[in-house]
C-alpha atoms as a PDB file:
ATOM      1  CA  UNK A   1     -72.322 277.384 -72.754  1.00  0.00           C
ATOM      2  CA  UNK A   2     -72.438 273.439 -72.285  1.00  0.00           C
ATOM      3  CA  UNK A   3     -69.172 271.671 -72.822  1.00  0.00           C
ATOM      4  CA  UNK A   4     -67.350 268.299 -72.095  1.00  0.00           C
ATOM      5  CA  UNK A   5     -64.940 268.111 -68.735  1.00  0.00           C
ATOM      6  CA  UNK A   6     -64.427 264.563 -69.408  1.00  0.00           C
ATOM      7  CA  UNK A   7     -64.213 261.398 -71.287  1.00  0.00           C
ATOM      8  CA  UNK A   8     -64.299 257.507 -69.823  1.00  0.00           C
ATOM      9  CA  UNK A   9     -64.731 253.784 -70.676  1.00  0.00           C
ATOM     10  CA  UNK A  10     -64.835 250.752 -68.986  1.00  0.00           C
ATOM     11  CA  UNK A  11     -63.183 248.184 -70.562  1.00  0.00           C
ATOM     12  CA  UNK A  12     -64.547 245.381 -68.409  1.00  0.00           C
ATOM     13  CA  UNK A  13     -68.182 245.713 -67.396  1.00  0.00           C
ATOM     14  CA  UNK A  14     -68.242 246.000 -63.468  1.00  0.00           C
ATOM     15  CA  UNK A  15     -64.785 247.550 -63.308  1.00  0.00           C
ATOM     16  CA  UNK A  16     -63.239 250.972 -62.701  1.00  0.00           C
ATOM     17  CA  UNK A  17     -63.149 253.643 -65.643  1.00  0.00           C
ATOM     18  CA  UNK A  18     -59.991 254.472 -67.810  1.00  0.00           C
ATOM     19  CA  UNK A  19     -59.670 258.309 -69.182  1.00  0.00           C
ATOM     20  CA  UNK A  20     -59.779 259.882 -72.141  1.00  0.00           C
ATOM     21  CA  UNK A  21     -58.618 262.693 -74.412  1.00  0.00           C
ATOM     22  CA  UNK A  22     -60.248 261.821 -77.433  1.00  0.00           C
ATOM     23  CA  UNK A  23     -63.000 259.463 -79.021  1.00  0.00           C
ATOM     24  CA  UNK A  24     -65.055 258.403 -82.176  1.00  0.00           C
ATOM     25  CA  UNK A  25     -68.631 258.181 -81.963  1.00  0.00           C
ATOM     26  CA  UNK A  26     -70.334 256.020 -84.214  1.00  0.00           C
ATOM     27  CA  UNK A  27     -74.279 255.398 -85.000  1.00  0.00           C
ATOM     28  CA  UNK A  28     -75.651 252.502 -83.203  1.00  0.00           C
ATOM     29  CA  UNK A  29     -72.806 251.741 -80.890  1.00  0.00           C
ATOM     30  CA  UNK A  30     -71.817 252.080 -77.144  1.00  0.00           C
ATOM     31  CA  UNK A  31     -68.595 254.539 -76.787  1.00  0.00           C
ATOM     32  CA  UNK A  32     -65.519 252.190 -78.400  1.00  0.00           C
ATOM     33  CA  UNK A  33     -64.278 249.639 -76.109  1.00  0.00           C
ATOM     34  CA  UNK A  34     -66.688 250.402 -73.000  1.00  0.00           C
ATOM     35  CA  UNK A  35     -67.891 248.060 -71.475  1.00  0.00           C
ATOM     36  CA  UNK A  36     -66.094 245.242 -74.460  1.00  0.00           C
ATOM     37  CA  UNK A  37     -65.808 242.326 -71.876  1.00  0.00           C
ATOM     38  CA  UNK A  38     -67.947 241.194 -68.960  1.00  0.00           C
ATOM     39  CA  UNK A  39     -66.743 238.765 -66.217  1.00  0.00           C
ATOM     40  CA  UNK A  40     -69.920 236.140 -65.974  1.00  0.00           C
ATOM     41  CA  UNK A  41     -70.467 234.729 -62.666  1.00  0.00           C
ATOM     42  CA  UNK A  42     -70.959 230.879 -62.372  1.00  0.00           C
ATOM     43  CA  UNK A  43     -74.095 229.180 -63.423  1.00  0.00           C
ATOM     44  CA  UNK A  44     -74.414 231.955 -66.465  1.00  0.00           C
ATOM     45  CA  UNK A  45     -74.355 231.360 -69.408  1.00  0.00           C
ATOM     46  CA  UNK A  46     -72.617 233.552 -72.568  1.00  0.00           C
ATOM     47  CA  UNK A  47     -75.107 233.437 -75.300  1.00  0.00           C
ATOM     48  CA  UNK A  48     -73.243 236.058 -77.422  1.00  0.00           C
ATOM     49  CA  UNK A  49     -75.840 238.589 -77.145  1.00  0.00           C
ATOM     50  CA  UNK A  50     -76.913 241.272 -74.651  1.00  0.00           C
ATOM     51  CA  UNK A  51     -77.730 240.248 -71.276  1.00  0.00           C
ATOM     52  CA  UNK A  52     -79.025 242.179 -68.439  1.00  0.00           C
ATOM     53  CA  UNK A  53     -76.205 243.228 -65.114  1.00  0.00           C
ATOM     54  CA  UNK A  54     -77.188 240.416 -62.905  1.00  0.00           C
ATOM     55  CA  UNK A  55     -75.249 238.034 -65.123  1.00  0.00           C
ATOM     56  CA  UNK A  56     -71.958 239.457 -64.805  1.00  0.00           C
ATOM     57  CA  UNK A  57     -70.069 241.126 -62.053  1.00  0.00           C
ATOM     58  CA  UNK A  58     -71.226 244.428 -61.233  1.00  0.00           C
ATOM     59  CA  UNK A  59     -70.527 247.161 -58.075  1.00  0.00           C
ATOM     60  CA  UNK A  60     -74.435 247.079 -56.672  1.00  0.00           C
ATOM     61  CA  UNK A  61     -73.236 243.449 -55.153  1.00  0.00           C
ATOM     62  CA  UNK A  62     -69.728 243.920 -55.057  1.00  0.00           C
ATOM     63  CA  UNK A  63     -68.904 247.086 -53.857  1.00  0.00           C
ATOM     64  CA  UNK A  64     -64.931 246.677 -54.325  1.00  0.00           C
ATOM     65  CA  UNK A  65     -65.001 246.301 -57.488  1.00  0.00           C
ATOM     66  CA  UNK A  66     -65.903 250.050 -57.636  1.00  0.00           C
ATOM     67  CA  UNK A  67     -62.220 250.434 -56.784  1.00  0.00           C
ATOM     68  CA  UNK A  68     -60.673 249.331 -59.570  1.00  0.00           C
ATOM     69  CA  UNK A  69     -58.727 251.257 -62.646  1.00  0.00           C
ATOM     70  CA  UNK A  70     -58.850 249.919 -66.327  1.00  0.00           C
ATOM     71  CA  UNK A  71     -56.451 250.421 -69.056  1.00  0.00           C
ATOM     72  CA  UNK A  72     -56.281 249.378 -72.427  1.00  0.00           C
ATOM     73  CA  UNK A  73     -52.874 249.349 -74.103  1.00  0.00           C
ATOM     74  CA  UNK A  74     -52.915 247.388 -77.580  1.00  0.00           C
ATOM     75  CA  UNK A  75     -54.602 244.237 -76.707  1.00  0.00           C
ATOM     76  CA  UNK A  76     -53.603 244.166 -73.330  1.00  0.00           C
ATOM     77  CA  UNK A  77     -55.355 245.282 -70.186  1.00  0.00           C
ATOM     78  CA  UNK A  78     -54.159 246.705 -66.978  1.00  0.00           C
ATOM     79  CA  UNK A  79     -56.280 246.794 -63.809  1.00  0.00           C
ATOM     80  CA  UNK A  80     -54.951 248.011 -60.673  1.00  0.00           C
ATOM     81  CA  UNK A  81     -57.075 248.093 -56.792  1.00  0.00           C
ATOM     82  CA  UNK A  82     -55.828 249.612 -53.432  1.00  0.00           C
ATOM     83  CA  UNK A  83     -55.708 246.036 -52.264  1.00  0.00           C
ATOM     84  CA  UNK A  84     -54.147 244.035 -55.415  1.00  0.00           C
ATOM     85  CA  UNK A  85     -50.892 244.185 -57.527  1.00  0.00           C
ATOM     86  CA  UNK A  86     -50.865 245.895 -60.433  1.00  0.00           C
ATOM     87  CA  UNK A  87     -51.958 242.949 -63.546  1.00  0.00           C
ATOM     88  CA  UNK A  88     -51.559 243.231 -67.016  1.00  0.00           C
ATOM     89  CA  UNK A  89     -52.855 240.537 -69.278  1.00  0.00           C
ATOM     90  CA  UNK A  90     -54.219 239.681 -72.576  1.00  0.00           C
ATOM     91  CA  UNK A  91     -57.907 239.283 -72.350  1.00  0.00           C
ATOM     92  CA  UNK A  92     -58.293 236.851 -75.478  1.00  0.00           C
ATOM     93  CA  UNK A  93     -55.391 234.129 -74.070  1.00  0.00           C
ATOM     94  CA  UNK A  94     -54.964 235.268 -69.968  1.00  0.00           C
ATOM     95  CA  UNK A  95     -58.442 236.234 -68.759  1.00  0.00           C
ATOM     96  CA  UNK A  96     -57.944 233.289 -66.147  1.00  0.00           C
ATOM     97  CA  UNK A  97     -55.121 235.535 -64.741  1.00  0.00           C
ATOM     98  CA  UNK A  98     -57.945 238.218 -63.942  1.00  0.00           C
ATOM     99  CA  UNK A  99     -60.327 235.549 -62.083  1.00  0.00           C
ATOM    100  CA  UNK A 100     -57.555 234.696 -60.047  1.00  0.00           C
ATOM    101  CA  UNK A 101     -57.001 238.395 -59.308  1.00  0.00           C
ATOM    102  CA  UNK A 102     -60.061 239.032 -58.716  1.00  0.00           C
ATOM    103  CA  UNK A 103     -61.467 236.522 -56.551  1.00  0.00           C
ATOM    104  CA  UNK A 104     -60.626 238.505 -53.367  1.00  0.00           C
ATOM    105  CA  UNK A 105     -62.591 241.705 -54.507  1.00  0.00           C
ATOM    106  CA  UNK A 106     -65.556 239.591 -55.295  1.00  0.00           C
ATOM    107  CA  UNK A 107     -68.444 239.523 -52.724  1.00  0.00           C
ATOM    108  CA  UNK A 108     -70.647 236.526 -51.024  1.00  0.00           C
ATOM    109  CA  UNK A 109     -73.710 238.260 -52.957  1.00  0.00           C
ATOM    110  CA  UNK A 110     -72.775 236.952 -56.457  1.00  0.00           C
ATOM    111  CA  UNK A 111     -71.836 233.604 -57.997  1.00  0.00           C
ATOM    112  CA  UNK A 112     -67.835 233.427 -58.266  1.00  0.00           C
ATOM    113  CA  UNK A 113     -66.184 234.844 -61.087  1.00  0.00           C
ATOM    114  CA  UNK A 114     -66.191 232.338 -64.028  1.00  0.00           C
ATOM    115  CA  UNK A 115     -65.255 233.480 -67.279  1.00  0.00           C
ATOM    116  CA  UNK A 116     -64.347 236.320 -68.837  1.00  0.00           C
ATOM    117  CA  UNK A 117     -66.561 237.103 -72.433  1.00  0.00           C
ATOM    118  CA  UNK A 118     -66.445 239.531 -74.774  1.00  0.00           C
ATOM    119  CA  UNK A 119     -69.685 241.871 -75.734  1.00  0.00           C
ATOM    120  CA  UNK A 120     -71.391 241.947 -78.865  1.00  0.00           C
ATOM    121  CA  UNK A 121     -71.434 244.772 -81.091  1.00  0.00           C
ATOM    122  CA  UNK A 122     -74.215 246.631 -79.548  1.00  0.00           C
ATOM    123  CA  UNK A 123     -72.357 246.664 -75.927  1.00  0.00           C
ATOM    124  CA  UNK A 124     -72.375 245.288 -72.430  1.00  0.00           C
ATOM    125  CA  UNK A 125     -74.237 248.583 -70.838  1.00  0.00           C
ATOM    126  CA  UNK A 126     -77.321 248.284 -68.439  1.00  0.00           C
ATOM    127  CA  UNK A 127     -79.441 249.758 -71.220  1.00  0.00           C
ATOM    128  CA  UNK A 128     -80.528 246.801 -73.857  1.00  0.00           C
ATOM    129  CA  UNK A 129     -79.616 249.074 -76.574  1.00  0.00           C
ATOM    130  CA  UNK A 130     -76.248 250.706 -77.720  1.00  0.00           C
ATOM    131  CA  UNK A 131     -75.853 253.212 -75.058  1.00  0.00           C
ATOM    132  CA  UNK A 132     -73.848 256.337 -73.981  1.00  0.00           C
ATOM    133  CA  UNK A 133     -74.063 257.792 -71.004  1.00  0.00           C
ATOM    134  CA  UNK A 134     -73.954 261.417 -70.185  1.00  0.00           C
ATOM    135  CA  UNK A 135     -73.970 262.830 -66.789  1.00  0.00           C
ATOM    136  CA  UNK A 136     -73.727 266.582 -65.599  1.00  0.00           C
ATOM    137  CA  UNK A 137     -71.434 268.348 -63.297  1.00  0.00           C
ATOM    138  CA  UNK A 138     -73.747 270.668 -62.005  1.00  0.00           C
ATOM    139  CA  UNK A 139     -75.787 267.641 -61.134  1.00  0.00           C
ATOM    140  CA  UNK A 140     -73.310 265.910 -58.967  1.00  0.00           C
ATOM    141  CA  UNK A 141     -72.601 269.201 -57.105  1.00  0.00           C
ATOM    142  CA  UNK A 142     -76.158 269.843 -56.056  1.00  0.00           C
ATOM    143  CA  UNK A 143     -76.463 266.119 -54.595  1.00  0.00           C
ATOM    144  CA  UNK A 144     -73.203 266.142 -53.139  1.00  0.00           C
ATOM    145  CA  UNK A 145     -74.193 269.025 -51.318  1.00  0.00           C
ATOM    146  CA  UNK A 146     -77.553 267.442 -50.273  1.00  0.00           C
ATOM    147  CA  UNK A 147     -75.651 264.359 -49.074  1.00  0.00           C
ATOM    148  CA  UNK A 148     -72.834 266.323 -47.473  1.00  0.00           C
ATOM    149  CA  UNK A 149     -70.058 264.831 -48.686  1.00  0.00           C
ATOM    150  CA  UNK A 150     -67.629 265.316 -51.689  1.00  0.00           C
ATOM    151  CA  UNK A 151     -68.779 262.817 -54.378  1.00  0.00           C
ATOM    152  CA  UNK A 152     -66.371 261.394 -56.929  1.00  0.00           C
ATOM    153  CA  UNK A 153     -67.790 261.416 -60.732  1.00  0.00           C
ATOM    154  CA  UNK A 154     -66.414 257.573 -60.886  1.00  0.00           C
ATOM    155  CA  UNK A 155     -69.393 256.847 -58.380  1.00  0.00           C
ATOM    156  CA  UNK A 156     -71.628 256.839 -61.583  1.00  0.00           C
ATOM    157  CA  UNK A 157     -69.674 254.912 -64.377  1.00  0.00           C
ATOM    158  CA  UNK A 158     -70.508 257.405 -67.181  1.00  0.00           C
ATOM    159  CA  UNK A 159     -69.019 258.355 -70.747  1.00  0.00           C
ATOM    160  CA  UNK A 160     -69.363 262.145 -71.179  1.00  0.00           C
ATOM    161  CA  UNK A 161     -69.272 264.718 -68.460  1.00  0.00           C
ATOM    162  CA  UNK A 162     -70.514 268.020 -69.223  1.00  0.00           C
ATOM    163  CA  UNK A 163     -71.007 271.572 -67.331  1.00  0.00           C
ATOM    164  CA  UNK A 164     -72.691 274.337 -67.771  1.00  0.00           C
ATOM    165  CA  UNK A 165     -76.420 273.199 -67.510  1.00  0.00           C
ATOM    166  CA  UNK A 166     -78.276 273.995 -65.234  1.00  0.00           C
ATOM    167  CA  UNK A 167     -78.724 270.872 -62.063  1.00  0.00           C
ATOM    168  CA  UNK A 168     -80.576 268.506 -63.595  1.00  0.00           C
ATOM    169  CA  UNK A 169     -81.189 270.237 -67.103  1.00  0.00           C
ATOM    170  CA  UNK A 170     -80.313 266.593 -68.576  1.00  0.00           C
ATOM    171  CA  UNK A 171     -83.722 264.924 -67.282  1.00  0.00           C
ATOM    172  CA  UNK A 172     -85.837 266.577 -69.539  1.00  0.00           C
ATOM    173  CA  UNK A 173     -83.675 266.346 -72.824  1.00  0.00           C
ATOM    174  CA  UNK A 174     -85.763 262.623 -73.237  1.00  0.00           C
ATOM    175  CA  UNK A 175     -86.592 262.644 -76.851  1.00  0.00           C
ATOM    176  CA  UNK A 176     -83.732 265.661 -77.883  1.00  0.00           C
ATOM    177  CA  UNK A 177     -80.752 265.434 -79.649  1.00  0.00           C
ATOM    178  CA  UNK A 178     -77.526 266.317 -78.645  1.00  0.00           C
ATOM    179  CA  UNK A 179     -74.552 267.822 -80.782  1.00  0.00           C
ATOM    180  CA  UNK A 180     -70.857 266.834 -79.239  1.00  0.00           C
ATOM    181  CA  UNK A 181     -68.613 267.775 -81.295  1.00  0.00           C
ATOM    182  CA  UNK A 182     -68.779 266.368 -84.567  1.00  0.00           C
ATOM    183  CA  UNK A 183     -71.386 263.684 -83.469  1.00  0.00           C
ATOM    184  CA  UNK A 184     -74.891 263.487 -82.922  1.00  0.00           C
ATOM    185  CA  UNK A 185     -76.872 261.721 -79.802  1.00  0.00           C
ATOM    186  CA  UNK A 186     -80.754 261.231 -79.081  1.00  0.00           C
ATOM    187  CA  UNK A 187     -81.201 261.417 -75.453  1.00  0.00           C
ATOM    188  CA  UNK A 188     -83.211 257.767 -74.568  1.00  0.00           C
ATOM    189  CA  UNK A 189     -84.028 258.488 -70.763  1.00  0.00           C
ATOM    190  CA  UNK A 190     -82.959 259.230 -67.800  1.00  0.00           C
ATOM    191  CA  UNK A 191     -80.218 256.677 -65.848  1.00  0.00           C
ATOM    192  CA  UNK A 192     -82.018 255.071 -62.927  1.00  0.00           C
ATOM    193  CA  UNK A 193     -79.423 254.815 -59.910  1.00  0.00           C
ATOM    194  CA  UNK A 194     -79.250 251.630 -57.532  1.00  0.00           C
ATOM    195  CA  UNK A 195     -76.694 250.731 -54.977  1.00  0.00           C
ATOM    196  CA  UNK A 196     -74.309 250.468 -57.642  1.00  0.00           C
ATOM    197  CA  UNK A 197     -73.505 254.540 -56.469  1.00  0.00           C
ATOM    198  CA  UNK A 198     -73.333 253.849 -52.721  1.00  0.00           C
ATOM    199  CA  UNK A 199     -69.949 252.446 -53.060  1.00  0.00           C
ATOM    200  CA  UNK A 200     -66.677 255.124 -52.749  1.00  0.00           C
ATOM    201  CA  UNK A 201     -64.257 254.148 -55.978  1.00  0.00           C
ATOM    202  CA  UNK A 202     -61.621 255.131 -53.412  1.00  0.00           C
ATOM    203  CA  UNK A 203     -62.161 252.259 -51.363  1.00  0.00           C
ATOM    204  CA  UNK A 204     -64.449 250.043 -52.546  1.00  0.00           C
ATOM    205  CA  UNK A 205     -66.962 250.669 -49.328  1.00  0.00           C
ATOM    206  CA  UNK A 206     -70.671 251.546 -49.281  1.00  0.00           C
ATOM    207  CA  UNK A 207     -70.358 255.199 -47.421  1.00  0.00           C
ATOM    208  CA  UNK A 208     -73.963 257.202 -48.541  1.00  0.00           C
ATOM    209  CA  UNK A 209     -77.412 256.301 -49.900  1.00  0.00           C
ATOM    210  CA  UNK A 210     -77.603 258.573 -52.262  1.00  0.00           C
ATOM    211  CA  UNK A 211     -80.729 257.280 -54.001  1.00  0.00           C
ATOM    212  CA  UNK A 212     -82.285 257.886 -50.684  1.00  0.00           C
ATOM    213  CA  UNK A 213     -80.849 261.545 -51.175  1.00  0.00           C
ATOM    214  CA  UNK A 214     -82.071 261.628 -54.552  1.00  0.00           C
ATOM    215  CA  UNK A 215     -85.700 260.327 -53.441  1.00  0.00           C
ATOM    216  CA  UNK A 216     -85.987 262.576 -50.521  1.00  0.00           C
ATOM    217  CA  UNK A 217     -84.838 265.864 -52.178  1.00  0.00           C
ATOM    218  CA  UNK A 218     -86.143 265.865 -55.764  1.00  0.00           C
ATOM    219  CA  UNK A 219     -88.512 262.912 -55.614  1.00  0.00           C
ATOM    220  CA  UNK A 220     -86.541 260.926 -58.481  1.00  0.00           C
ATOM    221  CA  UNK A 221     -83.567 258.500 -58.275  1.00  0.00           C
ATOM    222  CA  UNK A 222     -82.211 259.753 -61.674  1.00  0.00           C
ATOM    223  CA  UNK A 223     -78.693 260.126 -62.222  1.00  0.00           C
ATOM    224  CA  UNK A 224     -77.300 261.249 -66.049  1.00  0.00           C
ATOM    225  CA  UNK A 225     -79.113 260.010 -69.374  1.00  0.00           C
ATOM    226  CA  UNK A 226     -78.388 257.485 -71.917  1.00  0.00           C
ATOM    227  CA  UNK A 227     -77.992 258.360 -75.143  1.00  0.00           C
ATOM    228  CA  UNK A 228     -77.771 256.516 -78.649  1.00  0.00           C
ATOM    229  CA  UNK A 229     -75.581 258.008 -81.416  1.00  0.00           C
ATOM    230  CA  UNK A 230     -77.686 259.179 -84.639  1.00  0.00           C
ATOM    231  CA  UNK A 231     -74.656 260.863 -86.534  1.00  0.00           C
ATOM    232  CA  UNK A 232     -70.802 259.249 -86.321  1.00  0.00           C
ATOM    233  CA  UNK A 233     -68.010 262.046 -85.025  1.00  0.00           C
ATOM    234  CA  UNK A 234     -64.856 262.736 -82.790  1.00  0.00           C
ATOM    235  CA  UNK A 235     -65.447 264.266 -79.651  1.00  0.00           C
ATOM    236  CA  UNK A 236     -63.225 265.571 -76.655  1.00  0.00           C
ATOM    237  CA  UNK A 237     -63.118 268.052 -74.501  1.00  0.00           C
ATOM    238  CA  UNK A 238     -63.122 271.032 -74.398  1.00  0.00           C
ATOM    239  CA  UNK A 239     -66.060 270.363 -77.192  1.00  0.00           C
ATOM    240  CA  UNK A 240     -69.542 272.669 -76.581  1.00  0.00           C
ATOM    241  CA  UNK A 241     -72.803 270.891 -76.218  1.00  0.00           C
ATOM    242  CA  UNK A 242     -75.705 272.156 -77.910  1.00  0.00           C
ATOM    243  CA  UNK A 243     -79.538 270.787 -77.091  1.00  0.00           C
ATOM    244  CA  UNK A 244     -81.108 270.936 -80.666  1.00  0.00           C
END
């Protein structure tokens, strides 16, 4: 039987994942508080709405970034990086505080860090639609083992970890919906990777092309699905996943 192994956000779009033991679902929205800000790199513009990756900063051009840790305490937020001090700030009145911090972890490819906004209601994902993503255990085993090398599930940035499927089980659920506790999901489509997943979240350097891996062994470069929420609930885990 299917169940949850794990739960993360990401606070700040671009930035490292924060666990956790519990979470509301609720129709129409990403998983609460993922993905809430987005740090916009110079010469973009916030219009208040959805905008695709390549606005903000993101781990496919920065690859440090991928070594970052969020937490949310209150309204404050803590991010910590092998290579920085540990910062804690308020991102409504201090978010200049975490441009300054991050300026060394951001890379030639983008546009420096220039503000800090917050996301709209229907989230900051890569998906322009309220998204959560779902990725499989039994997934990341099989293509750590074709890439030969442990792989960390932080590599992929997702919401809900499950085992107990089969390897890639989750790319034909397209269309199905998903029971998670007391919530409900309809599987969207599969999550296609980029370099984003090249970079180690241990330290924040580009160590395996695993879309190449992906390619070259099952002829896809699919990694978890996204989901939208169809009925509001708590999940955790521990909590069994059934395919209806």
């Amino acid at each position: 039987m299917a169940r949850v192994t794990h739960l993360f956000r990401h606070p700040i779009k671009g930035l490292g994942a924060e666990t956790l033991l519990v979470t509301d679902l609720n129709i129409d929205r990403p998983l609460p508080h993922d993905r809430q800000w987005a740090i916009l790199q110079e010469g973009q513009t916030d219009t208040g709405t959805w905008q695709r990756r390549r606005t903000f900063g993101h781990v496919a051009r920065g690859p440090k970034l991928a070594a970052t840790r969020v937490q949310m305490t209150g309204g404050t937020i803590s991010v910590t990086h092998p290579d920085q001090p540990l910062l804690t700030f308020d991102p409504q009145t201090e978010a200049q505080h975490l441009l300054d911090w991050i300026a060394p972890l951001w890379d030639d490819e983008m546009q420096p860090p220039a503000a800090l906004i917050q996301s709209p209601p229907m989230g900051m994902t890569d998906a322009d639609y309220p998204s959560v993503s779902i990725m499989s255990q039994s997934s990341l085993t099989a293509l750590a083992e074709a890439a030969d090398q442990p792989l960390s599930m932080h590599r992929f940035r997702g919401n809900i970890w499950i085992d107990g499927t089969a390897p890639w089980a989750e790319n034909d659920w397209t269309g199905r919906t998903l029971r998670i506790g007391t919530a409900e999901l309809q599987v969207i489509e599969p999550i296609i990777r980029c370099r984003a997943i090249e970079a180690n979240p241990e330290t924040g350097l580009r160590d395996a092309n695993l879309t190449k891996t992906l390619k070259s062994h099952w002829d896809h470069v699919y990694f978890g699905v996204n989901a939208r929420v169809t009925k509001p609930g708590t999940i955790r885990p521990g909590d069994t996943l059934e395919v209806l």
